[in-house]
C-alpha atoms as a PDB file:
ATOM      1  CA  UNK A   1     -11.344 -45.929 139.886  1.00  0.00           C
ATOM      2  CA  UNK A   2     -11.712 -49.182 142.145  1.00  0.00           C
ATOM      3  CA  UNK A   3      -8.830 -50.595 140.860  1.00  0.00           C
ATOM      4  CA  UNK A   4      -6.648 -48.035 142.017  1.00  0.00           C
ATOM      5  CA  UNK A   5      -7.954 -47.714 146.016  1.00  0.00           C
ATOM      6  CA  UNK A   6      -6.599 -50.629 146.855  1.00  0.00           C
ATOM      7  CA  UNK A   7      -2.668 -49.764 146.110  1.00  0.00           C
ATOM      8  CA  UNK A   8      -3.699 -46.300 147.713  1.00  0.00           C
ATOM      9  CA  UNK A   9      -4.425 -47.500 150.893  1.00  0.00           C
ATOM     10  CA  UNK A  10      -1.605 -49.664 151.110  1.00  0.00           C
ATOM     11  CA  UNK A  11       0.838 -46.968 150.109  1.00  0.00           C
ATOM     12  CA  UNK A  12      -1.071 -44.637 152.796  1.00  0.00           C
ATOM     13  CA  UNK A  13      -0.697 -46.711 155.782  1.00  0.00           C
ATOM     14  CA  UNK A  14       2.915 -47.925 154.806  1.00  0.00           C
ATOM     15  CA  UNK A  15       3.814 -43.760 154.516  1.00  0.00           C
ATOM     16  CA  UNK A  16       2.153 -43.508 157.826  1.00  0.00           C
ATOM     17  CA  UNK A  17       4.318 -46.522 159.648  1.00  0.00           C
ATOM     18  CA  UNK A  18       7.407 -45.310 158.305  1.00  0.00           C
ATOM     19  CA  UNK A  19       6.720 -41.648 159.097  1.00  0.00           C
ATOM     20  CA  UNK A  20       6.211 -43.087 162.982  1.00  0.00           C
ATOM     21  CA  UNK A  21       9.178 -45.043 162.793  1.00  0.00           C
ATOM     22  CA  UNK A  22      11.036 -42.337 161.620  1.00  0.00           C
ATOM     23  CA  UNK A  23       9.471 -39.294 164.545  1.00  0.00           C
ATOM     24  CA  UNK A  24      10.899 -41.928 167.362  1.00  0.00           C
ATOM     25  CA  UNK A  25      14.472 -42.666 165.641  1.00  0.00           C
ATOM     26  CA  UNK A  26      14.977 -38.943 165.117  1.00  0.00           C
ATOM     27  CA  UNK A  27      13.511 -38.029 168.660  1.00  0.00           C
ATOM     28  CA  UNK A  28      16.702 -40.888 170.277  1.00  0.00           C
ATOM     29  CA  UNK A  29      19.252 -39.356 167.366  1.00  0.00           C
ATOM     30  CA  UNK A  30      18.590 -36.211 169.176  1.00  0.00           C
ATOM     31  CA  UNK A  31      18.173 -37.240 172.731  1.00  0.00           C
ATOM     32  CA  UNK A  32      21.424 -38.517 172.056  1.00  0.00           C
ATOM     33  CA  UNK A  33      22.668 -35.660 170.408  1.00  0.00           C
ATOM     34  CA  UNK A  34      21.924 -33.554 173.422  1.00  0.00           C
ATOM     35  CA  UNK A  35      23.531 -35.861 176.344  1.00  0.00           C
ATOM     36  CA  UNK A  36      26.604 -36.059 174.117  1.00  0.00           C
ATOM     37  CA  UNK A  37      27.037 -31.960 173.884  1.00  0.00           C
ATOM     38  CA  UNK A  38      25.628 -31.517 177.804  1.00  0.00           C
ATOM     39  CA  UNK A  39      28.490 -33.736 179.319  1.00  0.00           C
ATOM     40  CA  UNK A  40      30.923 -30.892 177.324  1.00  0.00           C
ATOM     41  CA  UNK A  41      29.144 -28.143 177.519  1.00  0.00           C
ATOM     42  CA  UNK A  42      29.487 -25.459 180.962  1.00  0.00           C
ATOM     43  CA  UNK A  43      27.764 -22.213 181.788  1.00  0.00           C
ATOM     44  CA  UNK A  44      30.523 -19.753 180.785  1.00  0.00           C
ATOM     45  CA  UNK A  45      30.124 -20.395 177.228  1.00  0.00           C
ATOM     46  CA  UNK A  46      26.936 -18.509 177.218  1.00  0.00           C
ATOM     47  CA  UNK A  47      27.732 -15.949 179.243  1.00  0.00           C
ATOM     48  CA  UNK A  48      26.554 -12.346 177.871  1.00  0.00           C
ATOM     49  CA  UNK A  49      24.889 -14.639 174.340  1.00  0.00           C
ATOM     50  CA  UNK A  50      21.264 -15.460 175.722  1.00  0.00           C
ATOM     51  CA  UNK A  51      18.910 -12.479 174.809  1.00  0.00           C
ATOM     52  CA  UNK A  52      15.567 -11.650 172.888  1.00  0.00           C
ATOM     53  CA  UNK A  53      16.164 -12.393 168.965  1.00  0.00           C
ATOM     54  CA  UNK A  54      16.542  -9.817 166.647  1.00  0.00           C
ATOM     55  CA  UNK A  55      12.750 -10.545 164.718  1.00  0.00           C
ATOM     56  CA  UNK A  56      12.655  -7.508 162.714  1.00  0.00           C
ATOM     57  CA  UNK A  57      16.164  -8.496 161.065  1.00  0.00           C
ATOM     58  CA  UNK A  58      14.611 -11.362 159.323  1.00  0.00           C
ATOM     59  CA  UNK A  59      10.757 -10.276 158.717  1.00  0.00           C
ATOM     60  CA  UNK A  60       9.032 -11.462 156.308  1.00  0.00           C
ATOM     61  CA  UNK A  61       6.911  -9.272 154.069  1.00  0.00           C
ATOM     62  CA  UNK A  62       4.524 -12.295 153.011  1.00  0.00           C
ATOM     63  CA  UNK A  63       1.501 -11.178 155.312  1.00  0.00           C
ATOM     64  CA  UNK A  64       1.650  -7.456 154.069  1.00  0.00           C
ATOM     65  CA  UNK A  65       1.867  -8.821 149.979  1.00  0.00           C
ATOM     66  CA  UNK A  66      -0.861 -10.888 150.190  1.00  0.00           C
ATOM     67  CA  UNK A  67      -3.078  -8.187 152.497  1.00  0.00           C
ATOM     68  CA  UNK A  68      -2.428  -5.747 149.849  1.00  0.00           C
ATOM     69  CA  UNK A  69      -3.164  -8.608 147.201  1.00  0.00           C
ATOM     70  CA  UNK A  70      -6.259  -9.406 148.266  1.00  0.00           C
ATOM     71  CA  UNK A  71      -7.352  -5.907 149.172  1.00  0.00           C
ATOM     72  CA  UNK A  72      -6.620  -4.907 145.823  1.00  0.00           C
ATOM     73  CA  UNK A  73      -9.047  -7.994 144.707  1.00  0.00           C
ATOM     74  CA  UNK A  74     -11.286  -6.636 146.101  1.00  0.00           C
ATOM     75  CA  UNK A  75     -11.323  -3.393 144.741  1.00  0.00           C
ATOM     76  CA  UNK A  76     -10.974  -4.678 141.817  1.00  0.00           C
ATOM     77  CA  UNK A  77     -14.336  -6.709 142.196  1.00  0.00           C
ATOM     78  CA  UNK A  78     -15.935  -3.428 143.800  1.00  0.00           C
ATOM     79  CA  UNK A  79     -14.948  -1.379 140.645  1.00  0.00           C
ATOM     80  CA  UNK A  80     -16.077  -4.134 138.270  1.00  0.00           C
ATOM     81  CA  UNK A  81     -19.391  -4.123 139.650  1.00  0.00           C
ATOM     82  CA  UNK A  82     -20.383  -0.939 139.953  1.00  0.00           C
ATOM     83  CA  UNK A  83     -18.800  -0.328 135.955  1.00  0.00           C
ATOM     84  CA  UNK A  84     -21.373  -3.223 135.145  1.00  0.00           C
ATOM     85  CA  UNK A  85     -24.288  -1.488 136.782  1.00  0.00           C
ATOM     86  CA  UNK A  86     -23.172   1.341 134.858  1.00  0.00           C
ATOM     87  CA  UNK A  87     -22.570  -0.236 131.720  1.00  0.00           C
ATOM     88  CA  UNK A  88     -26.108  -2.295 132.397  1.00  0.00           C
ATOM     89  CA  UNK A  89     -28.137   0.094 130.416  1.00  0.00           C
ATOM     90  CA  UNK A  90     -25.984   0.327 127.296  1.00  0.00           C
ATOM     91  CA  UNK A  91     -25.199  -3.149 126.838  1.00  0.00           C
ATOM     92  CA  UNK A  92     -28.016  -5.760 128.554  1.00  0.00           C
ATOM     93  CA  UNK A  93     -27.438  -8.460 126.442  1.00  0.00           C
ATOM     94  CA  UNK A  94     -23.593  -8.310 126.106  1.00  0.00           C
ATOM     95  CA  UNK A  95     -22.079 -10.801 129.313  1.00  0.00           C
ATOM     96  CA  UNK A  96     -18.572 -10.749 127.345  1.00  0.00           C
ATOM     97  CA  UNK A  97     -18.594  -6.865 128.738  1.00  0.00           C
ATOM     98  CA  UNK A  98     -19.608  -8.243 132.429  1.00  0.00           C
ATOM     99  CA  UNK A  99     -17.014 -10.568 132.340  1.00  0.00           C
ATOM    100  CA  UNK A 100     -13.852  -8.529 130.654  1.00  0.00           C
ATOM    101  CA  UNK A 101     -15.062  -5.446 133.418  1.00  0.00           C
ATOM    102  CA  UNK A 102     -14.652  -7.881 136.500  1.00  0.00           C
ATOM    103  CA  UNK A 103     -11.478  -9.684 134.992  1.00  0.00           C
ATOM    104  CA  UNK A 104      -9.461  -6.982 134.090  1.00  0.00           C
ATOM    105  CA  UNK A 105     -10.620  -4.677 137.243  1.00  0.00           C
ATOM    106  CA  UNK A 106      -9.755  -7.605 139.374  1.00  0.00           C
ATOM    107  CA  UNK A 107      -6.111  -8.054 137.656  1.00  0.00           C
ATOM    108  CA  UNK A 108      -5.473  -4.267 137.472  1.00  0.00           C
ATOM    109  CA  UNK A 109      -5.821  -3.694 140.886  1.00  0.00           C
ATOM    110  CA  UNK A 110      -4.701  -7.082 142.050  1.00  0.00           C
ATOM    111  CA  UNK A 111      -1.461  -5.930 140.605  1.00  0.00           C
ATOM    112  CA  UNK A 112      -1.325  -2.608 141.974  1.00  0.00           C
ATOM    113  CA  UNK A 113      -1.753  -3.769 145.035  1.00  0.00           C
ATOM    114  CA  UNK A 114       1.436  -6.171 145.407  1.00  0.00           C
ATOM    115  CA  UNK A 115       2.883  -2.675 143.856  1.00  0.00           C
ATOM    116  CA  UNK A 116       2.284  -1.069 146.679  1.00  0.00           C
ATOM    117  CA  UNK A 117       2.924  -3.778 149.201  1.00  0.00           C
ATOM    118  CA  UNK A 118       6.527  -3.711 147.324  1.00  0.00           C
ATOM    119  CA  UNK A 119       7.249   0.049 148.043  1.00  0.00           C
ATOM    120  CA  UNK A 120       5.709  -0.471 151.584  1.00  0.00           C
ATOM    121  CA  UNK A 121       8.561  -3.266 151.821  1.00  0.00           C
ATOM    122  CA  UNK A 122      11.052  -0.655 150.388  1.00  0.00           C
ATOM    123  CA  UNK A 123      10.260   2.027 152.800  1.00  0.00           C
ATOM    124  CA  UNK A 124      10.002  -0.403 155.887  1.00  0.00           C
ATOM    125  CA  UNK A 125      13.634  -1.539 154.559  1.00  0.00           C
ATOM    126  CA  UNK A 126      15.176   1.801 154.795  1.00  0.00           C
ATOM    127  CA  UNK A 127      13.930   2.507 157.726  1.00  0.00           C
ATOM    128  CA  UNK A 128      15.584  -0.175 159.266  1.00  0.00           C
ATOM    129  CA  UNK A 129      18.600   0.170 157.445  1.00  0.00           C
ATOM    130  CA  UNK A 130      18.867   4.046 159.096  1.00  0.00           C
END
């Protein structure tokens, strides 16, 4: 692995100048950008336009499928262990049971939960629709 640092470095800290380089070009490109519209630009065009954004028109359901994901995880993991404790008297030397009860618990529910996050999304969609 020696062999390769060296190159690794050197491609780090040449990433790292350009990306500076690059922050203060873009930040004049735009500094320019803005003195060039500003000298055009007047009051009335605005007039009646600024207001509070419209958030719920573009929400994104990411937070509620991966609440319900991981909520359904662990349920899954919940279920899994208490069928082992269950299933600990009948089969003590069989870990292939242990291990197929917390896999496909964690799975099952896993997927039932982005289920329901998805008719959650469908119901918050109509809603806003109406």
């Amino acid at each position: 692995m020696d062999f390769i640092t060296i190159p690794l470095v050197v491609g780090i800290i040449c990433a790292g100048i350009y990306g500076l380089f690059e922050l203060f070009v873009r930040k004049k490109e735009r500094l320019a950008i803005i003195e060039k519209i500003s000298n055009n630009l007047d009051a009335s065009a605005f007039e009646g336009k600024l207001g509070l954004p419209n958030y719920m028109s573009r929400l994104s359901f990411s937070a509620l499928k991966v609440g319900c994901l991981l909520a359904g995880i662990g349920l899954g993991l919940m279920i899994g262990f208490f069928i082992n404790l269950g299933m600990r008297n009948m089969y003590y030397q069989e870990h292939q049971f242990t291990e197929m009860a917390f896999g496909a618990s964690v799975l099952l529910f896993g997927g039932i939960g982005l289920i329901v996050a998805f008719i959650i999304e469908l119901k918050l969609n109509k809603d806003k629709k109406a």
